[in-house]
C-alpha atoms as a PDB file:
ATOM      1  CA  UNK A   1     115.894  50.974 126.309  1.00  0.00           C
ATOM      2  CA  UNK A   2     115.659  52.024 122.514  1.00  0.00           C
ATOM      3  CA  UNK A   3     114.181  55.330 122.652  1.00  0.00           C
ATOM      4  CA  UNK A   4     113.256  54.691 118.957  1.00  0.00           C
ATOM      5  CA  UNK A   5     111.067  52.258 119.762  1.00  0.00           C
ATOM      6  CA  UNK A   6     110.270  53.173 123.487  1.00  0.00           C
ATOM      7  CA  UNK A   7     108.890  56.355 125.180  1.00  0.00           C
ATOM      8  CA  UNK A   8     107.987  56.617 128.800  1.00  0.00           C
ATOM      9  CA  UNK A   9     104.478  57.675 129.099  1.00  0.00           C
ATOM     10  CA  UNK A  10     101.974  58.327 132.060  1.00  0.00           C
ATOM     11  CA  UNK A  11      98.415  57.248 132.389  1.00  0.00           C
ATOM     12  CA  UNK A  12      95.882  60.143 132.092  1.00  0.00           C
ATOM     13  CA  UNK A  13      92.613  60.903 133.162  1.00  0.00           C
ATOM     14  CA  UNK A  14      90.444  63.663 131.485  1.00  0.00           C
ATOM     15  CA  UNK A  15      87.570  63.867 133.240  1.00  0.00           C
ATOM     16  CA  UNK A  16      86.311  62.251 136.822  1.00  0.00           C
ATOM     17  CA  UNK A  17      82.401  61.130 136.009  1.00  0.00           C
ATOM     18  CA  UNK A  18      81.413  59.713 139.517  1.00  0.00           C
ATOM     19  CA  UNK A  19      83.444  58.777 142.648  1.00  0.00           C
ATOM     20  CA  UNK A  20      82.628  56.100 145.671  1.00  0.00           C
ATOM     21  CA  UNK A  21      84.567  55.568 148.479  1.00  0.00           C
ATOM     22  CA  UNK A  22      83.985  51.632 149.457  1.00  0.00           C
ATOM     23  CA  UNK A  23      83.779  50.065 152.423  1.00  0.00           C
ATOM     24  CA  UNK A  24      86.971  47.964 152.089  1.00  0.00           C
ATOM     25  CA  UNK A  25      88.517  52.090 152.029  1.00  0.00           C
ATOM     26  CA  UNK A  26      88.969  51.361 148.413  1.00  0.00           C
ATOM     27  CA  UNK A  27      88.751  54.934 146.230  1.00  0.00           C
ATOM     28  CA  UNK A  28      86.686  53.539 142.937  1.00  0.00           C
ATOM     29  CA  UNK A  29      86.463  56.103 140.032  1.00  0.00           C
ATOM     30  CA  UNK A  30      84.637  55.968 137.206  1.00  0.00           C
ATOM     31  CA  UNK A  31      86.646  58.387 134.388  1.00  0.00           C
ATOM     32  CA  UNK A  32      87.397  59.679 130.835  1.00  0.00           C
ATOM     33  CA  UNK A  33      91.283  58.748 130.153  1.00  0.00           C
ATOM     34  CA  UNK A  34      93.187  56.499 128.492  1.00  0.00           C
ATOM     35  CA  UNK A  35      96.511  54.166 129.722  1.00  0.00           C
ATOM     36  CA  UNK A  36      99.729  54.848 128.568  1.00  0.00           C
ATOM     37  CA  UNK A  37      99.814  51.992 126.115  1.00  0.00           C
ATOM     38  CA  UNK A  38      96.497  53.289 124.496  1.00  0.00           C
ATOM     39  CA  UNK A  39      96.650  57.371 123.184  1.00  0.00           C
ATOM     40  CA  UNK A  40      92.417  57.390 122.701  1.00  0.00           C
ATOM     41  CA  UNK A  41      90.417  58.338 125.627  1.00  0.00           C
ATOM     42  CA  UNK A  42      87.690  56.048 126.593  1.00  0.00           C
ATOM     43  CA  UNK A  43      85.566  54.834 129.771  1.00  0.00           C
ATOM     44  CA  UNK A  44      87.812  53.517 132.690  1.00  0.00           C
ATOM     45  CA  UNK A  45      87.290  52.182 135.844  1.00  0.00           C
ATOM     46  CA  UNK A  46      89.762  53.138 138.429  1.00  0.00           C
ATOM     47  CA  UNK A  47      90.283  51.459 141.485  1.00  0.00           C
ATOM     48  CA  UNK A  48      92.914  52.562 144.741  1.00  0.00           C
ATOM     49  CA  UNK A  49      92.708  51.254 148.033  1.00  0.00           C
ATOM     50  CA  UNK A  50      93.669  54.566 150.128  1.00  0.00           C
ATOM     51  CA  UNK A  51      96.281  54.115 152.767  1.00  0.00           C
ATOM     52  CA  UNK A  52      95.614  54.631 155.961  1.00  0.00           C
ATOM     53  CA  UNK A  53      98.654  56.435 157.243  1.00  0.00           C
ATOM     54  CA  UNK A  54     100.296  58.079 154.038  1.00  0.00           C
ATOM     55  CA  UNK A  55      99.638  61.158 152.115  1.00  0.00           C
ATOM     56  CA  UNK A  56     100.106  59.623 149.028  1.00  0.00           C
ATOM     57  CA  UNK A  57      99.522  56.363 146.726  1.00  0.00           C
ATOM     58  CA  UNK A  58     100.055  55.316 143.363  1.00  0.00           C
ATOM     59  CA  UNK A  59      97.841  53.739 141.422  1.00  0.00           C
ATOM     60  CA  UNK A  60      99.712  50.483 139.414  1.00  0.00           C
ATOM     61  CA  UNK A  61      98.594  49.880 135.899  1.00  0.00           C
ATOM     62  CA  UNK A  62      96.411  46.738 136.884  1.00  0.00           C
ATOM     63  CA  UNK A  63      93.990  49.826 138.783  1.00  0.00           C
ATOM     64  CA  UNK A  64      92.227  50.553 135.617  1.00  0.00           C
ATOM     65  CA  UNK A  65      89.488  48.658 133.756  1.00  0.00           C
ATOM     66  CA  UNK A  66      88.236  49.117 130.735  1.00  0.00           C
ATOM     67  CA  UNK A  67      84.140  50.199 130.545  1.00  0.00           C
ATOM     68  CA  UNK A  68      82.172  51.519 133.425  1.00  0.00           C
ATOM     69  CA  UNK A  69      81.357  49.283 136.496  1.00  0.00           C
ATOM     70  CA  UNK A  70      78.893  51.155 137.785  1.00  0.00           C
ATOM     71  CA  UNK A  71      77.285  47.922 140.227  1.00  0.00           C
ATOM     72  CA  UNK A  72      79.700  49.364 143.103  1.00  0.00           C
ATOM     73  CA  UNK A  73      77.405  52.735 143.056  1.00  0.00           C
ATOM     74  CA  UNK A  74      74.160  50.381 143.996  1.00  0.00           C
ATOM     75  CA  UNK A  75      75.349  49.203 147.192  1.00  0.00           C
ATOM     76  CA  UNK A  76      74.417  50.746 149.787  1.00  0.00           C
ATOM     77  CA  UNK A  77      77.778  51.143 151.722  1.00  0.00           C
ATOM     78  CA  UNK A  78      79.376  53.043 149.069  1.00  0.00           C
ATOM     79  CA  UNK A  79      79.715  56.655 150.458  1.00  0.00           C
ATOM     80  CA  UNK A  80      80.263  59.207 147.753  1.00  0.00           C
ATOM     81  CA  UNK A  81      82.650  61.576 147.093  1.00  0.00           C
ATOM     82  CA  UNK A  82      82.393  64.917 145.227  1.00  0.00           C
ATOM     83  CA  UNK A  83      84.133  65.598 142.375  1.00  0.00           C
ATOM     84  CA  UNK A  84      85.527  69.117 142.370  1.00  0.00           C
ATOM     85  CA  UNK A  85      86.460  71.209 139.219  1.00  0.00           C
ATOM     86  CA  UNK A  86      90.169  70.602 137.754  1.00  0.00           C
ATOM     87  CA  UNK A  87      92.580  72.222 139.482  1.00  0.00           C
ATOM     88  CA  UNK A  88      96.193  73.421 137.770  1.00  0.00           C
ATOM     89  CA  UNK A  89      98.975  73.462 139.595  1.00  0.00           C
ATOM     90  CA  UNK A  90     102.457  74.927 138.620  1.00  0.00           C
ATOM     91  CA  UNK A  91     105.280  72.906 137.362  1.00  0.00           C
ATOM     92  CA  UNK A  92     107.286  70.507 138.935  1.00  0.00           C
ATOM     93  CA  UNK A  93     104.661  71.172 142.218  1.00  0.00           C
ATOM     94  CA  UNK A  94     103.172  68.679 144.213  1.00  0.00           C
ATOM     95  CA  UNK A  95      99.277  69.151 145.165  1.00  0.00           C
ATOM     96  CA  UNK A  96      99.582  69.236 148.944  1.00  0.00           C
ATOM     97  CA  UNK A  97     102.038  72.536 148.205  1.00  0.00           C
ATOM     98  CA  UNK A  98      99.480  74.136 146.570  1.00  0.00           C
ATOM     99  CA  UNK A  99      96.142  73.521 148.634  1.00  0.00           C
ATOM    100  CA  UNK A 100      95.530  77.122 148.387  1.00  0.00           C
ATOM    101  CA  UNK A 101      94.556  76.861 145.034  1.00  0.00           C
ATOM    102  CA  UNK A 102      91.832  73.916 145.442  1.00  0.00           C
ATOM    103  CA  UNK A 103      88.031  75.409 145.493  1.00  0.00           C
ATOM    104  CA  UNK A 104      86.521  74.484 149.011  1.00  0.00           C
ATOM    105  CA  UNK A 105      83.259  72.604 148.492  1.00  0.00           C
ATOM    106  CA  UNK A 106      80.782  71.839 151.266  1.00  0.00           C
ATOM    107  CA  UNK A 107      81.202  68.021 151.133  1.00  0.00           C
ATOM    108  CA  UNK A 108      83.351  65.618 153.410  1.00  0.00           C
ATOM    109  CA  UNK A 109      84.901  63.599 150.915  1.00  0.00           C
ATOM    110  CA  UNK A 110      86.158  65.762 147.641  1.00  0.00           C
ATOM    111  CA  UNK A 111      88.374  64.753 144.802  1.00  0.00           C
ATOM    112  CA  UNK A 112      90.536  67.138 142.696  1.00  0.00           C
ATOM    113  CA  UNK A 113      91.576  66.150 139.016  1.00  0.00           C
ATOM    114  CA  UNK A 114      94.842  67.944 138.912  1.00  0.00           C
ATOM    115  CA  UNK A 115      96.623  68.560 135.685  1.00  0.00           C
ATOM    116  CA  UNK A 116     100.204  69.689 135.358  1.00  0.00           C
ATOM    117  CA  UNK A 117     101.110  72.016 132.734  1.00  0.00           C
ATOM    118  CA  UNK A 118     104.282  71.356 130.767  1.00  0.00           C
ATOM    119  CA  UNK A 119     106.952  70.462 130.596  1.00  0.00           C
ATOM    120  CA  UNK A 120     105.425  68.182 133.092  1.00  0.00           C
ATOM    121  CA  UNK A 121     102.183  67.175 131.120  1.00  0.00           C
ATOM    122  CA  UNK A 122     100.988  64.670 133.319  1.00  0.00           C
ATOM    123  CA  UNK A 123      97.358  64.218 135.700  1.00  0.00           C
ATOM    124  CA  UNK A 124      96.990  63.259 139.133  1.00  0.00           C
ATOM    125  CA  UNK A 125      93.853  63.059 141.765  1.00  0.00           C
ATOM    126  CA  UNK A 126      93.915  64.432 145.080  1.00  0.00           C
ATOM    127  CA  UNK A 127      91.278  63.148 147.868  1.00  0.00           C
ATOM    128  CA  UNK A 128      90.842  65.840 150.766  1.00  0.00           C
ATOM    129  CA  UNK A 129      88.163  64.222 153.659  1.00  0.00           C
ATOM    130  CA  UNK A 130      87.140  66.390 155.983  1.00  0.00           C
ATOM    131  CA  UNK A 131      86.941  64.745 159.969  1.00  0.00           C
ATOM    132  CA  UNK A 132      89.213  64.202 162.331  1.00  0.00           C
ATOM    133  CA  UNK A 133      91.864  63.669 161.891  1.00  0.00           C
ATOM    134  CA  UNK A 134      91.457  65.221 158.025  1.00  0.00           C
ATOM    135  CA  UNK A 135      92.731  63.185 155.143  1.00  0.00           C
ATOM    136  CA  UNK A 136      94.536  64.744 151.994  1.00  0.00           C
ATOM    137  CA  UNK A 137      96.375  62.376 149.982  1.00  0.00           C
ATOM    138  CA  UNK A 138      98.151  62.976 146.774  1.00  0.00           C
ATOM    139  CA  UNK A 139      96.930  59.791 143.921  1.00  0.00           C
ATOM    140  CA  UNK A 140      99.881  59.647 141.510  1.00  0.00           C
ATOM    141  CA  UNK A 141      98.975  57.882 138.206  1.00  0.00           C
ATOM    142  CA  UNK A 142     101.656  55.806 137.389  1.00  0.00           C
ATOM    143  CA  UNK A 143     104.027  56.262 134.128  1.00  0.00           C
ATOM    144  CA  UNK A 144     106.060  53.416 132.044  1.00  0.00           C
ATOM    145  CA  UNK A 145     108.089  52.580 129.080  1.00  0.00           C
ATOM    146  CA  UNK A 146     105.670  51.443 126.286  1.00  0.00           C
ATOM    147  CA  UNK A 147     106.000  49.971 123.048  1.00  0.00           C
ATOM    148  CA  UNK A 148     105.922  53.101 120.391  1.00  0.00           C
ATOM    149  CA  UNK A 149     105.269  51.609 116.374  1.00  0.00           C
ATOM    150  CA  UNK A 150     108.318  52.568 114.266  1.00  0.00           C
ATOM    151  CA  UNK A 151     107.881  55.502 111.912  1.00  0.00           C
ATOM    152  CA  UNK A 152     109.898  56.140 108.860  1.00  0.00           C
ATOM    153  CA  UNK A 153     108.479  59.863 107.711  1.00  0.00           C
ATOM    154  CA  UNK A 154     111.502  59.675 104.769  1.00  0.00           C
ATOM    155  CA  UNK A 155     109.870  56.400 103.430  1.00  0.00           C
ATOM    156  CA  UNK A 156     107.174  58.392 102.206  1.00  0.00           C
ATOM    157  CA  UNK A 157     109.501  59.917  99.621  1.00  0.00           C
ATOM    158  CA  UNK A 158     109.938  56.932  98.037  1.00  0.00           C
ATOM    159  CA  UNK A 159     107.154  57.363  95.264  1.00  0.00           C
ATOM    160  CA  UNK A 160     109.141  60.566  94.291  1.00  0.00           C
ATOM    161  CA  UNK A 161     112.642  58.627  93.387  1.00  0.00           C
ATOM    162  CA  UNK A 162     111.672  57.164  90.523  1.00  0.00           C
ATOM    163  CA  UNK A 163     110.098  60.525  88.628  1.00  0.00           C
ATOM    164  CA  UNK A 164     112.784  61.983  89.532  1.00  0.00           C
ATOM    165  CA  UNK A 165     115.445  59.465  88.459  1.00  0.00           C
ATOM    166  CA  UNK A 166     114.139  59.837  85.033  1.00  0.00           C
ATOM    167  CA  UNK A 167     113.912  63.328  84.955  1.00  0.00           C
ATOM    168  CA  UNK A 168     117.724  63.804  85.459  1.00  0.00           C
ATOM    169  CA  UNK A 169     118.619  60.971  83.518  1.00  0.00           C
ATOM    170  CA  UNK A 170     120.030  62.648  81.159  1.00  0.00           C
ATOM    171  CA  UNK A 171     122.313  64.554  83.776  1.00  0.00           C
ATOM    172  CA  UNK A 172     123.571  61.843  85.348  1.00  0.00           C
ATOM    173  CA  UNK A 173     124.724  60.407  81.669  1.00  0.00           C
ATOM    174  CA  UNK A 174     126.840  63.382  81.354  1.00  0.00           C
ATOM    175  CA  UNK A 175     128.913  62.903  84.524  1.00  0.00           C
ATOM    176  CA  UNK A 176     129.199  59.203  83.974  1.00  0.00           C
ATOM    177  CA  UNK A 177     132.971  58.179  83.134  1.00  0.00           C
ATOM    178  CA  UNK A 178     133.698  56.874  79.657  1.00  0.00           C
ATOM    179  CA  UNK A 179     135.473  53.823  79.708  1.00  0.00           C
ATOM    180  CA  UNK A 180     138.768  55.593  78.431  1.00  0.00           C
ATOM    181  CA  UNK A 181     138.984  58.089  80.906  1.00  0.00           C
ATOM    182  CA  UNK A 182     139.980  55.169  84.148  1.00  0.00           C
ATOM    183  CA  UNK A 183     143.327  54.693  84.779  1.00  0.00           C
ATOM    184  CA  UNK A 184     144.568  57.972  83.084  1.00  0.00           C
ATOM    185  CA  UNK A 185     146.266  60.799  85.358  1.00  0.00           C
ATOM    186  CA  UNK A 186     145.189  63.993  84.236  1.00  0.00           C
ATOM    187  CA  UNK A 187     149.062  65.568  83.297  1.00  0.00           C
END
């Protein structure tokens, strides 16, 4: 990989607007955020089917769409899920190693936006469902080498070369060899 050319980058969600859990068990989110191959937030869909026997699951880059779908919300066997304040968790911590931290709300299906300080830098979701047995499960968004545009910063100097060329022209004349002086050994 050219790191040049290349950085590794995760997707990141800002803000959780509304959250449904479908009957299929499929987590659908509707969020602020933006993909890793895109640095401006916009409206995203986000779709994970939950597992049914893990803690944890990560959602692949084909689980977000761009825009709202908000026709998932109509049906009626949609249960919803509350969406909880953001929760930060230390460095290099998971979420489940830090429940402590997580405001309890009165609901039986809550999801936690939880952002990682740095040098970490990265957001994940956490679903906690309250029943028995009771669910938590850690969402990891996923990360990936993208595509970065290639910036020359010095390029922008360029303009300046030729002012400058002229103002020391008369320097440089001085230290240019006179056509007797090659081939001579100084004694």
């Amino acid at each position: 990989m050219d790191t040049a050319t290349h950085a590794y980058r995760f997707d990141h969600v800002q803000q959780v607007e509304k959250a449904g859990l479908t009957a299929q068990n499929q987590l659908v989110l509707l969020v602020e955020g933006r993909t890793a191959e895109v640095s401006r937030v916009r409206p995203l869909t986000m779709k994970v089917t939950l597992p049914v026997t893990e803690n944890e699951v990560h959602v692949p880059p084909r689980g977000f769409a761009e825009d709202w779908e908000t026709e998932v919300f109509n049906r009626t066997d949609t249960l919803w899920v509350a969406v909880a304040p953001r929760v930060v968790v230390p460095e290099h911590a998971s979420a489940i190693a830090n429940r402590y931290l997580f405001p309890d709300l009165e609901a039986d299906r809550t999801l936690y936006l939880i952002e990682h300080p740095a040098p970490d830098r990265r957001s994940d979701l956490f679903y906690a469902a309250k029943g028995d047995p009771p669910r938590d499960i850690e969402i990891y968004l996923d990360g990936r080498n993208v595509k970065t545009p290639s910036r020359y910063p010095l390029l922008l100097l360029v303009p300046l070369t030729v002012p400058i060329d002229l103002l020391t022209w008369p320097i440089q004349l001085f230290f240019w060899p006179s056509p007797g002086d090659r081939g001579t050994r100084p004694p």
